[in-house]
C-alpha atoms as a PDB file:
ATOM      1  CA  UNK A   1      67.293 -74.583 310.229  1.00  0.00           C
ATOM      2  CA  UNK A   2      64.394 -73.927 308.065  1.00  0.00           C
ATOM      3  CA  UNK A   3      61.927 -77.134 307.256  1.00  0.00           C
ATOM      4  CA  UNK A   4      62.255 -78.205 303.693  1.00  0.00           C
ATOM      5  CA  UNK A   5      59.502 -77.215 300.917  1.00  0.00           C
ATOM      6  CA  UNK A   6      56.005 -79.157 300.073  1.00  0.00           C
ATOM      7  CA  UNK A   7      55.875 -82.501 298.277  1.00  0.00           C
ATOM      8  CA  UNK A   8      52.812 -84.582 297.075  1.00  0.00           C
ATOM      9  CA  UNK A   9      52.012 -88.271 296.906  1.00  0.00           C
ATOM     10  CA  UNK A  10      50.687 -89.128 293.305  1.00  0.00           C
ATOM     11  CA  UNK A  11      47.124 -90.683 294.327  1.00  0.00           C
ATOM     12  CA  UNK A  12      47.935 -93.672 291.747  1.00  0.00           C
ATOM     13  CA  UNK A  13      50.499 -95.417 294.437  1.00  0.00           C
ATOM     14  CA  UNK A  14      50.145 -97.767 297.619  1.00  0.00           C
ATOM     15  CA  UNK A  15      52.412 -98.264 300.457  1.00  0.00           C
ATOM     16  CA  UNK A  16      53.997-101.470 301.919  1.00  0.00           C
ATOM     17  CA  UNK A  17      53.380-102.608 305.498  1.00  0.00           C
ATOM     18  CA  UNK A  18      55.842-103.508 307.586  1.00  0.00           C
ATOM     19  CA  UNK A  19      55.615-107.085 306.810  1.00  0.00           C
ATOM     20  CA  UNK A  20      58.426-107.360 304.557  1.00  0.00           C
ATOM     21  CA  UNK A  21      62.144-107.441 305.637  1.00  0.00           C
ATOM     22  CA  UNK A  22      63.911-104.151 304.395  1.00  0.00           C
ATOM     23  CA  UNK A  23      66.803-104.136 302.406  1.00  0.00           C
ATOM     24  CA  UNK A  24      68.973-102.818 304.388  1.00  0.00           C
ATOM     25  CA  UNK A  25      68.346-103.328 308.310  1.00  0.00           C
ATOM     26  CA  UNK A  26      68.939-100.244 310.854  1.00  0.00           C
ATOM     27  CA  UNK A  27      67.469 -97.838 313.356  1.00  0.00           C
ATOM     28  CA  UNK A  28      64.917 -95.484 312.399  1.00  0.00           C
ATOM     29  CA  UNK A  29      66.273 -92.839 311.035  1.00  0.00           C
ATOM     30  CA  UNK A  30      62.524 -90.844 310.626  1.00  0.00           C
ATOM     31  CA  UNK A  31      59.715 -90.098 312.317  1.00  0.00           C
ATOM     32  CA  UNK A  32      56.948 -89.852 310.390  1.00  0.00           C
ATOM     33  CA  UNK A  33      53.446 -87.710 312.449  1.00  0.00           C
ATOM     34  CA  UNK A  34      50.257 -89.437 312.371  1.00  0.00           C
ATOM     35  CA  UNK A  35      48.244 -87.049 310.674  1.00  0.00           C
ATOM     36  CA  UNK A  36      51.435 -87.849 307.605  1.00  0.00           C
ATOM     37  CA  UNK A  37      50.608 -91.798 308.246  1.00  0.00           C
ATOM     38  CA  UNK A  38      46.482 -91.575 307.939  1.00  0.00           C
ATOM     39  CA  UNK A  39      47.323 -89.374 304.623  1.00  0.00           C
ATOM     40  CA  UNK A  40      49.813 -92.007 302.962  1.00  0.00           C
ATOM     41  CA  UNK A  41      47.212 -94.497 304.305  1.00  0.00           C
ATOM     42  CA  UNK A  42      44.479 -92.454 302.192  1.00  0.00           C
ATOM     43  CA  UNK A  43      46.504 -92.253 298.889  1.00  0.00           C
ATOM     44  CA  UNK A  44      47.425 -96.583 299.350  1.00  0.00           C
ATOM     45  CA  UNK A  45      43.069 -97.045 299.451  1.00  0.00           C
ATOM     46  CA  UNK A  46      42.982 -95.710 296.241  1.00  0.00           C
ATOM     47  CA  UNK A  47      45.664 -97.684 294.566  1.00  0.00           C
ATOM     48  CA  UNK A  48      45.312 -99.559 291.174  1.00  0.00           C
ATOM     49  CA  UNK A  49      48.298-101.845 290.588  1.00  0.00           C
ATOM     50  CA  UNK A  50      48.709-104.348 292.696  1.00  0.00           C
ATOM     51  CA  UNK A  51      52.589-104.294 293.137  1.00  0.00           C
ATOM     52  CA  UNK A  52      54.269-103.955 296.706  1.00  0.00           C
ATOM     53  CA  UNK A  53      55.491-100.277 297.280  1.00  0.00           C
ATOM     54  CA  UNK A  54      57.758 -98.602 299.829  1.00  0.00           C
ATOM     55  CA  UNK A  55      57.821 -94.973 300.623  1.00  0.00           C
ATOM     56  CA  UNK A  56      61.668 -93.182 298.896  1.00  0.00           C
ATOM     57  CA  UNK A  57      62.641 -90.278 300.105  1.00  0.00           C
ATOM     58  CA  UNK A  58      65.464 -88.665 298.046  1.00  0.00           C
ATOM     59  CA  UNK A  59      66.724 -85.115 299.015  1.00  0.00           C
ATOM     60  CA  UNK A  60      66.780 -83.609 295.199  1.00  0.00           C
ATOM     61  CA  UNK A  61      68.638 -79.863 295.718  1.00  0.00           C
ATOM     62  CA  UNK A  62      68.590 -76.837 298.606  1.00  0.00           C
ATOM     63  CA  UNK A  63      66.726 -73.730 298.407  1.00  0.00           C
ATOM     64  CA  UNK A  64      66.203 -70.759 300.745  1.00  0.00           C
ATOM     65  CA  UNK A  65      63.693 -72.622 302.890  1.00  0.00           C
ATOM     66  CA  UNK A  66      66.041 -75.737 303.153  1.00  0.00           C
ATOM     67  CA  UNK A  67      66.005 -79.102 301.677  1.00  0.00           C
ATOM     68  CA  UNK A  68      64.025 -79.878 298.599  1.00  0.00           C
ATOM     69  CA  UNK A  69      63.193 -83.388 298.097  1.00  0.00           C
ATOM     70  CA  UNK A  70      61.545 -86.143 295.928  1.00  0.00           C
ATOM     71  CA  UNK A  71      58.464 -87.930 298.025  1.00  0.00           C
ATOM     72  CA  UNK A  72      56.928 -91.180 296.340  1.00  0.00           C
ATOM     73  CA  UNK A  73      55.555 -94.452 296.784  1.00  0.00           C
ATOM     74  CA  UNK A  74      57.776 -96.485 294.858  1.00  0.00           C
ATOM     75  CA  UNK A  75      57.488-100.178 294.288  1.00  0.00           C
ATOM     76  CA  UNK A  76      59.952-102.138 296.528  1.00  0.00           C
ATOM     77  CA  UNK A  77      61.454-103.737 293.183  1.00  0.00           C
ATOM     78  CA  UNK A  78      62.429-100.536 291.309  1.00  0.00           C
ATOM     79  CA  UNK A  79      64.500 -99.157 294.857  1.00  0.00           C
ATOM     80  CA  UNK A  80      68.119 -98.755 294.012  1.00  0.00           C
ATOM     81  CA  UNK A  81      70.302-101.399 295.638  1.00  0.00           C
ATOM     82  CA  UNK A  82      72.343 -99.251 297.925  1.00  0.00           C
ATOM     83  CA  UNK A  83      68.848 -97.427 299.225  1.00  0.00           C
ATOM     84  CA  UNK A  84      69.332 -97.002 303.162  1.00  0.00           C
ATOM     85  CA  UNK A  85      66.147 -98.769 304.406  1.00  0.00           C
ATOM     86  CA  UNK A  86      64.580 -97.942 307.392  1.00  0.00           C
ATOM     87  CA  UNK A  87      60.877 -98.958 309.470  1.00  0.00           C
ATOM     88  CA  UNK A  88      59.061 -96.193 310.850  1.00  0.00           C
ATOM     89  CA  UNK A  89      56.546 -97.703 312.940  1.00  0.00           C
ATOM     90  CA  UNK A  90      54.450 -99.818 310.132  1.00  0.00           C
ATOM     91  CA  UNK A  91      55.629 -98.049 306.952  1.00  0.00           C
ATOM     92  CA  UNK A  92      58.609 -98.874 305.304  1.00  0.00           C
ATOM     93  CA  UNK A  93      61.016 -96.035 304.485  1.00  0.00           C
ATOM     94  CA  UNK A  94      63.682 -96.256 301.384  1.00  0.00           C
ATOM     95  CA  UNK A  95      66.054 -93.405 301.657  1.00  0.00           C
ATOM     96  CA  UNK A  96      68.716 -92.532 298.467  1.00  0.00           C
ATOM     97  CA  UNK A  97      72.337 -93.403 299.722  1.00  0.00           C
ATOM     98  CA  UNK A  98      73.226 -89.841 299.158  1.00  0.00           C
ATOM     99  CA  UNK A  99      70.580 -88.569 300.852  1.00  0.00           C
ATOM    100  CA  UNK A 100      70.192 -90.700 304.040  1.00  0.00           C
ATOM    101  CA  UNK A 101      73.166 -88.580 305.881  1.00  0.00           C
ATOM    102  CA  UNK A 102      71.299 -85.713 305.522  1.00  0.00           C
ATOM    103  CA  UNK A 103      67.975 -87.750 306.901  1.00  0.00           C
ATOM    104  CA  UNK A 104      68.703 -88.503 310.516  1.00  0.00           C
ATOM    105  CA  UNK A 105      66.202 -87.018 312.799  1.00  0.00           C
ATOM    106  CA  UNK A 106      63.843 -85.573 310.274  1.00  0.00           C
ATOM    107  CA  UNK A 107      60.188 -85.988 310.731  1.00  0.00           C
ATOM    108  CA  UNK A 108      57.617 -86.013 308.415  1.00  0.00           C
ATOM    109  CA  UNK A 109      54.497 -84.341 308.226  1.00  0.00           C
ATOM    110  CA  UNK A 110      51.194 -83.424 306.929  1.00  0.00           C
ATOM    111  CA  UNK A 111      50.621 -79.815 306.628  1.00  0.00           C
ATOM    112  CA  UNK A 112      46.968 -78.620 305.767  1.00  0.00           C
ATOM    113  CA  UNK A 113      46.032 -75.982 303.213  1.00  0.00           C
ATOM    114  CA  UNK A 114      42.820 -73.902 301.688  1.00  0.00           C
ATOM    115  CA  UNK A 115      44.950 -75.929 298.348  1.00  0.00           C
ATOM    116  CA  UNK A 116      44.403 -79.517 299.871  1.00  0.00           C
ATOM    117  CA  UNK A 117      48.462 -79.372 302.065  1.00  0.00           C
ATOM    118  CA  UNK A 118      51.102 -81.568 301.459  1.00  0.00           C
ATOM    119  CA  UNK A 119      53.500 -83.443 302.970  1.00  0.00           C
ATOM    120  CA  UNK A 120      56.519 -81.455 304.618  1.00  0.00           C
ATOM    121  CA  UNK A 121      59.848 -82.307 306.559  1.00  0.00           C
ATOM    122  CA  UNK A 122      60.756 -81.035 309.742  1.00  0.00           C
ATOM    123  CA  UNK A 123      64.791 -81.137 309.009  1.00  0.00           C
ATOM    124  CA  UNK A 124      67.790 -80.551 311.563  1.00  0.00           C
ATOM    125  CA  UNK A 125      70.520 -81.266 309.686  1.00  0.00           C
ATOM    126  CA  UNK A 126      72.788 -78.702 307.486  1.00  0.00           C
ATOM    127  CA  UNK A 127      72.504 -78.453 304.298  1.00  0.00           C
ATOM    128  CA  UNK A 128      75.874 -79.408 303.607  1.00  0.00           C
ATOM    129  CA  UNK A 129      77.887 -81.632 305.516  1.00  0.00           C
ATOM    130  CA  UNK A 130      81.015 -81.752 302.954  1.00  0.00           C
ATOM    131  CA  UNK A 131      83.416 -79.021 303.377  1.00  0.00           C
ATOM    132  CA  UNK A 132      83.733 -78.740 299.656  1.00  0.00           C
ATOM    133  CA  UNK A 133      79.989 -78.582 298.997  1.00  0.00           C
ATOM    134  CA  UNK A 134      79.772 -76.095 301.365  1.00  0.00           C
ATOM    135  CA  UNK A 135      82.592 -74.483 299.841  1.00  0.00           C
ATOM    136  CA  UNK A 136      80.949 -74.512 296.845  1.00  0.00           C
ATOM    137  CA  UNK A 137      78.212 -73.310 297.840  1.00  0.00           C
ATOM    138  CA  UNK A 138      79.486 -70.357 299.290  1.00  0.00           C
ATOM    139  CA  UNK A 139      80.745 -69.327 296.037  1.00  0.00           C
ATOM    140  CA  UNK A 140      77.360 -69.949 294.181  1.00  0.00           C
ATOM    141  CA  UNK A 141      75.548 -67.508 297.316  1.00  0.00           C
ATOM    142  CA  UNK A 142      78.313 -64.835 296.858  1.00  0.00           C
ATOM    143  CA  UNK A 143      79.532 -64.761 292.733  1.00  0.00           C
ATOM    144  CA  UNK A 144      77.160 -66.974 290.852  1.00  0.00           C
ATOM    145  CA  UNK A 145      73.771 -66.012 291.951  1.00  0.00           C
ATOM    146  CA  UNK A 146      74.401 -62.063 291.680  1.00  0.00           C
ATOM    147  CA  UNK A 147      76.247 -62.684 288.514  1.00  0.00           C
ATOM    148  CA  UNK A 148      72.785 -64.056 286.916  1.00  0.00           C
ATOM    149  CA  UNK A 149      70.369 -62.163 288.992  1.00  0.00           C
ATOM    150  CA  UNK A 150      70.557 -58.958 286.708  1.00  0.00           C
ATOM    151  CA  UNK A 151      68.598 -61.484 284.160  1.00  0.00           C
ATOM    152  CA  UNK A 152      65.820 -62.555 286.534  1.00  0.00           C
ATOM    153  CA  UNK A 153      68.095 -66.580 286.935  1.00  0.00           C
ATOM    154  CA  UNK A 154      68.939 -68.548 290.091  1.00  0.00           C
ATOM    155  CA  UNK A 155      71.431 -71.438 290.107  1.00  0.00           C
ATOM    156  CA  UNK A 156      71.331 -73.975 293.007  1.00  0.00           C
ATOM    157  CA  UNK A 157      73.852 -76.337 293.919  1.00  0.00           C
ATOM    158  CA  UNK A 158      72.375 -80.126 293.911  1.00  0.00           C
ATOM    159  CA  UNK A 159      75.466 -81.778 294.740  1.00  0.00           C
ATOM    160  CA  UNK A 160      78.957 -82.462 294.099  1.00  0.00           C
ATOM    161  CA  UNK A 161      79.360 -86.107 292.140  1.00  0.00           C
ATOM    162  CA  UNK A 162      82.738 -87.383 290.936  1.00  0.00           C
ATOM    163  CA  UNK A 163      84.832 -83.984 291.987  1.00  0.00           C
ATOM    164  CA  UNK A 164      81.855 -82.330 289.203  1.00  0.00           C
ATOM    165  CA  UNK A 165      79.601 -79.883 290.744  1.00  0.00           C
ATOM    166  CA  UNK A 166      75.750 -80.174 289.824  1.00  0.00           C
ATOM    167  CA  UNK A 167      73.764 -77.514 289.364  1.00  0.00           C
ATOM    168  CA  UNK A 168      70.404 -76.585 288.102  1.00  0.00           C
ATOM    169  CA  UNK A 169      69.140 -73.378 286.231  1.00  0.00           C
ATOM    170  CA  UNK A 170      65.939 -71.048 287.738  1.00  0.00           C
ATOM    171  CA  UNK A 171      64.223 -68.332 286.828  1.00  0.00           C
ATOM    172  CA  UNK A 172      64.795 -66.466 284.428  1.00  0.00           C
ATOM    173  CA  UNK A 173      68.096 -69.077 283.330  1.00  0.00           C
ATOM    174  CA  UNK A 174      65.689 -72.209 282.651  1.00  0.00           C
ATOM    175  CA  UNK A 175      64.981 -72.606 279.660  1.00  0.00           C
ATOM    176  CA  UNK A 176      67.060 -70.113 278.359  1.00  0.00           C
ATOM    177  CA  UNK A 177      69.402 -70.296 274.753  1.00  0.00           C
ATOM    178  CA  UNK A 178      72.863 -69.017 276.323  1.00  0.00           C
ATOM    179  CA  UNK A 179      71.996 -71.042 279.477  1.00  0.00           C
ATOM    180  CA  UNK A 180      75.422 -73.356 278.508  1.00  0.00           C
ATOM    181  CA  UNK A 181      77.209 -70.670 277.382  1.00  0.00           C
ATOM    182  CA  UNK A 182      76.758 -69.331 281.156  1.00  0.00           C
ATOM    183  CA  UNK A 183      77.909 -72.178 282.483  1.00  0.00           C
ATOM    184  CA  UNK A 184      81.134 -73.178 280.398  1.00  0.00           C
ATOM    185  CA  UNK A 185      82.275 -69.452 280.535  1.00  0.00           C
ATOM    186  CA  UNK A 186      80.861 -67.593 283.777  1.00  0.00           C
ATOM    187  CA  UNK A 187      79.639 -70.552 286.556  1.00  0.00           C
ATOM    188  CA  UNK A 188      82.128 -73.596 286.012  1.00  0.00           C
ATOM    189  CA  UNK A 189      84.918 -70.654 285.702  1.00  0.00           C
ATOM    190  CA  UNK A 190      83.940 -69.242 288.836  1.00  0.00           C
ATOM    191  CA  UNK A 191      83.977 -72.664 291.196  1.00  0.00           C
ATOM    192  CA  UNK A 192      86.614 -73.834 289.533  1.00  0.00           C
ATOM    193  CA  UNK A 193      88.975 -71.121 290.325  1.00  0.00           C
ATOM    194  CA  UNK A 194      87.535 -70.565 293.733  1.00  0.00           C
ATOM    195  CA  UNK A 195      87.415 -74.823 295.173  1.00  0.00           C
ATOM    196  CA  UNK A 196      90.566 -77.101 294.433  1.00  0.00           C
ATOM    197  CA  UNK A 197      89.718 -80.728 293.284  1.00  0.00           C
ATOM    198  CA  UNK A 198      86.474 -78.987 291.415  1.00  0.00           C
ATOM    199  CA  UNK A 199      86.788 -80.682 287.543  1.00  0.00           C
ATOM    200  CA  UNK A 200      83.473 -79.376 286.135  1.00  0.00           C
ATOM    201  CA  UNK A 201      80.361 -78.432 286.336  1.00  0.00           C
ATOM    202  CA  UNK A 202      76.963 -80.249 285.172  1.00  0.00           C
ATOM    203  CA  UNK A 203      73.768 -78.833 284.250  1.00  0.00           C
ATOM    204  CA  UNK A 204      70.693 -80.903 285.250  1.00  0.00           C
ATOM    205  CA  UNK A 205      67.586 -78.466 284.736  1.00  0.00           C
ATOM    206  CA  UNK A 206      64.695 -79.155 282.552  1.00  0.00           C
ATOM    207  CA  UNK A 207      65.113 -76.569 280.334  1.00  0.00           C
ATOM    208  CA  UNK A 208      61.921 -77.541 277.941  1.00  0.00           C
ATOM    209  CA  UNK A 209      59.924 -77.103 281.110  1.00  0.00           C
ATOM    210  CA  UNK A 210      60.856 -73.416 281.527  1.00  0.00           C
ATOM    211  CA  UNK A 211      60.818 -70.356 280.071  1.00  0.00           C
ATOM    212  CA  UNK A 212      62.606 -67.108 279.341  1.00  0.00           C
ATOM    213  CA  UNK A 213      62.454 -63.483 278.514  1.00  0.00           C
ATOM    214  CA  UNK A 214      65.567 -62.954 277.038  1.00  0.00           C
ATOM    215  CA  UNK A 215      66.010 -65.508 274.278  1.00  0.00           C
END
């Protein structure tokens, strides 16, 4: 399966050492390269606050490369309670609970750049292990997306919380006026009819941040 997208490290944050006990005790479920290690290491020697942070991972929707994700140095105090915890090597690794199935075996990289490079998962695992998010899924590839394609939009399925499907808006659909009017009438019709035990659909995009030709 295809490696997830690029993330970057804000330069304001420093990592933990393994000193501390994690949370939540357990295997490794990462491996994270050294080249990845010397460049959290480089962002940590420029920190300014003082507090104690941990590396989250949290896989934050799919795409056509794979996996997109949120990468930060977090500090250990603001980590949700049921974060899966892990140690790679000396780093300590806080995973989101909904994420951390889809985390085993991944490794973590460094990959360079004319731009400076990024960080950059090397992921094995499907997309969707759920039956119904796949399901779901399915019916975003085949109706939604070439539904809202003729004005320039993408939808992409972020998960399924609650029996309500989340979804977020691209293209030429962020930011756009009718954006809800799409949903209500063409997208939550559309999975609703097609996945039993589907009650809704929820629309998490940033529209501000986007913009559109239509409206």
């Amino acid at each position: 399966m295809p490696a997830g997208g690029l993330f970057f490290v804000s330069m304001d944050t420093h990592i933990q050492r393994a000193a501390a006990t994690p949370r939540n005790q357990g295997d490794s479920m990462l491996t994270i390269t050294d080249l990845a290690k010397e460049k959290l290491a480089g962002f940590a020697a420029q920190a300014d606050d003082a507090d104690v942070l941990v590396l989250r991972v949290a896989i934050v929707g799919r795409g056509a490369n794979g996996f997109q994700y949120d990468l930060q140095l977090v500090s250990k105090s603001d980590t949700p309670e049921d974060d899966v915890t892990c140690e790679v090597d000396d780093v300590v690794v806080s995973i989101a609970a909904k994420s951390a199935v889809h985390m085993d075996g991944a490794t973590l990289d460094f990959k360079e750049s004319l731009m400076g490079g990024g960080f950059h998962f090397d992921n094995p695992n499907p997309m969707w292990a759920d039956p119904v998010e796949k399901a779901v899924a399915e019916v975003i590839e085949s109706k939604v997306n070439p539904a809202v394609a003729s004005h320039g939009g993408v939808v992409s399925l972020v998960g399924i919380d609650d029996s309500k499907v989340v979804i977020s808006f691209g293209g030429g659909c962020q930011g756009c006026g009718m954006a809800d009017v799409t949903l209500k009438q063409g997208i939550e019709v559309m999975i609703m009819d097609e996945v039993e035990g589907i009650t809704g659909v929820v629309d998490v995009t940033d529209h501000a941040a986007g913009t559109n030709p239509f409206y």
